[in-house]
C-alpha atoms as a PDB file:
ATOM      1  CA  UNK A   1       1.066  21.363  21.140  1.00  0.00           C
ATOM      2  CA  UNK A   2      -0.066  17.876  22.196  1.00  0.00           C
ATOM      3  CA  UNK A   3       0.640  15.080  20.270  1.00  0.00           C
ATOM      4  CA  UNK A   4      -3.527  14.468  20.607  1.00  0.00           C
ATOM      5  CA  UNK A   5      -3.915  18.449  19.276  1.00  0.00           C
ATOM      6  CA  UNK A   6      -1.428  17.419  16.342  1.00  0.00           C
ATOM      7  CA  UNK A   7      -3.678  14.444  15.417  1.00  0.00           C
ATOM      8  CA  UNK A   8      -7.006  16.161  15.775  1.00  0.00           C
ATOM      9  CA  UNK A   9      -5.927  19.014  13.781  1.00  0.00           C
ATOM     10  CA  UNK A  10      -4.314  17.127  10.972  1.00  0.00           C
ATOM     11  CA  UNK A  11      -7.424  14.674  10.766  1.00  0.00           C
ATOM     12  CA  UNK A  12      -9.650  17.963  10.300  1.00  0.00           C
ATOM     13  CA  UNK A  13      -7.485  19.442   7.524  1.00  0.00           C
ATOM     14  CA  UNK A  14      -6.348  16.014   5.359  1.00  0.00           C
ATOM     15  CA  UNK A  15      -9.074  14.273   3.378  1.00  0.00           C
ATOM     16  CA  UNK A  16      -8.961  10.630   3.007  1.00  0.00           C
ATOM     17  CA  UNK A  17      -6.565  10.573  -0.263  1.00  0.00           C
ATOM     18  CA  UNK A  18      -4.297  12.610   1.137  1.00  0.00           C
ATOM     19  CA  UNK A  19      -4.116  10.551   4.467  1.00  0.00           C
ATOM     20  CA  UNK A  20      -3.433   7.672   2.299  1.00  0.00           C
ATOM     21  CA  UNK A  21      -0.594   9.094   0.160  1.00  0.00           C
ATOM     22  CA  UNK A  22       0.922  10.155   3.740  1.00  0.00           C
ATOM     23  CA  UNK A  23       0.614   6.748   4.896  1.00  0.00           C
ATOM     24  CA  UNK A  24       2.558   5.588   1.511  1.00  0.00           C
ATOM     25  CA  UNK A  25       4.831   8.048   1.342  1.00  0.00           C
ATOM     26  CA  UNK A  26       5.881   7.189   5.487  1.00  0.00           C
ATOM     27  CA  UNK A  27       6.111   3.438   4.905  1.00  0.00           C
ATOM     28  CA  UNK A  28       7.561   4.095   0.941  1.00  0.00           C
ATOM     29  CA  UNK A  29      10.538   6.414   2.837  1.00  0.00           C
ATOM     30  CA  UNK A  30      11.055   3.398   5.745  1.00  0.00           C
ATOM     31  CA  UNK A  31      11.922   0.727   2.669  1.00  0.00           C
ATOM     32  CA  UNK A  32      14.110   3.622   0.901  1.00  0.00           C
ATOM     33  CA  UNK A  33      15.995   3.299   4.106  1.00  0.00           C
ATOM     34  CA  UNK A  34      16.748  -0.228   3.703  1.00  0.00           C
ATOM     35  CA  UNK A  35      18.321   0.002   0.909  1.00  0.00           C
ATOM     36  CA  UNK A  36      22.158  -0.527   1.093  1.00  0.00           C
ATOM     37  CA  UNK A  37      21.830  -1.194   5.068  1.00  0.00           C
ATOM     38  CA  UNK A  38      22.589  -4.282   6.043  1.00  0.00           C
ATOM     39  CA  UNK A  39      20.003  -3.746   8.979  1.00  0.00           C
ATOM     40  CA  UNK A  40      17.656  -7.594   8.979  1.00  0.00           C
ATOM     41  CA  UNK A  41      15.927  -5.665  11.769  1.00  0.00           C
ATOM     42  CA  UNK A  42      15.164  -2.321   9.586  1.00  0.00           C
ATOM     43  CA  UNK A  43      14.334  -4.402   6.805  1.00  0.00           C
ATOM     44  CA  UNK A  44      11.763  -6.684   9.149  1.00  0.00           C
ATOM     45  CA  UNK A  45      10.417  -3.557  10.707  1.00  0.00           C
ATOM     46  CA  UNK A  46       9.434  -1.737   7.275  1.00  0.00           C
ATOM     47  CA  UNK A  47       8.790  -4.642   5.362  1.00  0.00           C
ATOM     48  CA  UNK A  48       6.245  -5.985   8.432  1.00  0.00           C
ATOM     49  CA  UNK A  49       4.994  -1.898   8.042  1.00  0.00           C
ATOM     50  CA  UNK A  50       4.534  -2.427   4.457  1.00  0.00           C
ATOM     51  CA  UNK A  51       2.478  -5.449   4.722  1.00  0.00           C
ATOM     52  CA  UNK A  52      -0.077  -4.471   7.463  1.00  0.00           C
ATOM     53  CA  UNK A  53      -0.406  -1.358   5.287  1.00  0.00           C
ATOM     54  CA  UNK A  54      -1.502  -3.175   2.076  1.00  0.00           C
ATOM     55  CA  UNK A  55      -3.313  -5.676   4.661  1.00  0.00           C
ATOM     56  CA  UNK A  56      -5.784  -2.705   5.712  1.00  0.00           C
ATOM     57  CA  UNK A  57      -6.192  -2.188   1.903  1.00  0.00           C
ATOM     58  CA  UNK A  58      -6.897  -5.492   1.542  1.00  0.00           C
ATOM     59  CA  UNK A  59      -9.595  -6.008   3.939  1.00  0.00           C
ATOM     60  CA  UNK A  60     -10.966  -2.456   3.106  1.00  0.00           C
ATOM     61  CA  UNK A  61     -11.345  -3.319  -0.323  1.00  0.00           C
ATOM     62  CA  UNK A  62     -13.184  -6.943   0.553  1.00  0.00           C
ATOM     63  CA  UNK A  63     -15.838  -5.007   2.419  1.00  0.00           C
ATOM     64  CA  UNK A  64     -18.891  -5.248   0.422  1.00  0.00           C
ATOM     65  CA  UNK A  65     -20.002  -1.428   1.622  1.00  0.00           C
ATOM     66  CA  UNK A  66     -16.971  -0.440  -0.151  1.00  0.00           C
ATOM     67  CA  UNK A  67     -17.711   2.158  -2.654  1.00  0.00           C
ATOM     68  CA  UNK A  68     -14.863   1.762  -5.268  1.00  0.00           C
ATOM     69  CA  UNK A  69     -15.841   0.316  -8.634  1.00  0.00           C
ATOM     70  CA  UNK A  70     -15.643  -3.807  -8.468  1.00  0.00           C
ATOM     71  CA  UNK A  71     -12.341  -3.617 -10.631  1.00  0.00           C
ATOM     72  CA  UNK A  72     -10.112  -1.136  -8.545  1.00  0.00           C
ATOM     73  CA  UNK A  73     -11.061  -3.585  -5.505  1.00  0.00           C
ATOM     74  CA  UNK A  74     -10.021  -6.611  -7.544  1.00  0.00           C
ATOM     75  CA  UNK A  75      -6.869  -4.693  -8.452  1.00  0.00           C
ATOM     76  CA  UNK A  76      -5.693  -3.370  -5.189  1.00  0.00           C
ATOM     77  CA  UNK A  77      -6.422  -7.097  -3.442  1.00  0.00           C
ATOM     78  CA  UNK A  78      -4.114  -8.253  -6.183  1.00  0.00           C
ATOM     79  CA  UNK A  79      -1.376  -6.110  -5.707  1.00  0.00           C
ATOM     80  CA  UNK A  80      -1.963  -6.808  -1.664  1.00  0.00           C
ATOM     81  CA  UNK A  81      -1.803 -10.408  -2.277  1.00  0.00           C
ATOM     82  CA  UNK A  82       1.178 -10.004  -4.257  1.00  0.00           C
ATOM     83  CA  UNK A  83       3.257  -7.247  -2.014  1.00  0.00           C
ATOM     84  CA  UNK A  84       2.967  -9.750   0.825  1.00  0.00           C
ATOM     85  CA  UNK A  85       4.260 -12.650  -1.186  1.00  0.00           C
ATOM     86  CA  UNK A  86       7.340 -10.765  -2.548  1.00  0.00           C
ATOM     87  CA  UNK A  87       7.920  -9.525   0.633  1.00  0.00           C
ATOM     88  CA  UNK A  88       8.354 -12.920   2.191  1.00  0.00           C
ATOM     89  CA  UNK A  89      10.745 -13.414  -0.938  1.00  0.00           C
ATOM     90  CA  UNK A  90      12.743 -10.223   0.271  1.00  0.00           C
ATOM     91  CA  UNK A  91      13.138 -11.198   3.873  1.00  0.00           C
ATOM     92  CA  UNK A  92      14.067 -14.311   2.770  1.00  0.00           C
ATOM     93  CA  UNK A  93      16.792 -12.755   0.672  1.00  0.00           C
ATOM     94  CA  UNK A  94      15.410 -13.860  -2.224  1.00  0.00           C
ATOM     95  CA  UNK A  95      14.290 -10.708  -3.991  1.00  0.00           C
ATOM     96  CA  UNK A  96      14.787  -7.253  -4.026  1.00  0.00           C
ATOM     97  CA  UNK A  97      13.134  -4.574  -2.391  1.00  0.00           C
ATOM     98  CA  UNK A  98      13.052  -1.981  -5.343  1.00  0.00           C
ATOM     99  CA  UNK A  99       9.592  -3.478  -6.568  1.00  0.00           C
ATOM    100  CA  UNK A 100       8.058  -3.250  -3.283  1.00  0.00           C
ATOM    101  CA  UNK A 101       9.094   0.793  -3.952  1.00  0.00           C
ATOM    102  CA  UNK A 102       8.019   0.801  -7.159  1.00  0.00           C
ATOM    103  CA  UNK A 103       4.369  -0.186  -6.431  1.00  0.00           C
ATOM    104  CA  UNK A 104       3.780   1.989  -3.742  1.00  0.00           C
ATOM    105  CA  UNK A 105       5.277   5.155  -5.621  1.00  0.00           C
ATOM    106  CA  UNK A 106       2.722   3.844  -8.245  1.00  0.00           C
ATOM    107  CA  UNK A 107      -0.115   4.178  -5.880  1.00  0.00           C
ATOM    108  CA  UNK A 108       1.085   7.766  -4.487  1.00  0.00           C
ATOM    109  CA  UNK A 109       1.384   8.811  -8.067  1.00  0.00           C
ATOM    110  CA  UNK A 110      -2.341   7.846  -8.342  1.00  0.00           C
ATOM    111  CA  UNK A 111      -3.340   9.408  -4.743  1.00  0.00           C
ATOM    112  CA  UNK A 112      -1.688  12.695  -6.071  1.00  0.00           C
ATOM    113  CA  UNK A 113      -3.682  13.126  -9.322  1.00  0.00           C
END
């Protein structure tokens, strides 16, 4: 099967939620990976993966034709503002990654119910 068969198919079958929690749960394995890997260049690679992830939320969410409720918006530009300010604290070896995991396990947890 083409790779452009995979994609059509898959995009026919998953709703939105469950494309997100893929998303998380691809860029929530590539930080796993980082841990106890002393890898700057898998670290930079999923933490830069992480970031445009949260990014797209971020703009999403700032959209006025957005249809979640005023607060979840607020809350999820937040938690975008903050993932890419602890992330610069991780690259810069100043922080750990496990938060970074924590959140987005959070947000699958939430995409699952």
């Amino acid at each position: 099967m083409s790779l452009h068969s995979y994609t059509v198919a898959q995009n026919t079958t998953e709703n939105p939620r469950q494309t997100e929690y893929r998303l998380f749960a691809q860029v929530t394995r590539s930080l796993l990976e980082c841990k106890g890997e002393d890898s700057k260049s898998l670290l930079a690679k999923s933490i830069h993966w992480n970031r445009r992830l949260w990014l797209a939320l971020q703009a999403d969410c700032a959209l006025e034709n957005n249809l979640l409720p005023d607060e979840t918006r607020a809350g999820i530009i937040s938690l975008a503002i903050w993932v890419d300010k602890h992330s610069r604290k991780v690259l810069r070896g100043e922080a750990e990654i496990e938060p970074l995991i924590d959140v987005n396990r959070s947000i699958m947890e939430g995409l699952s119910a």
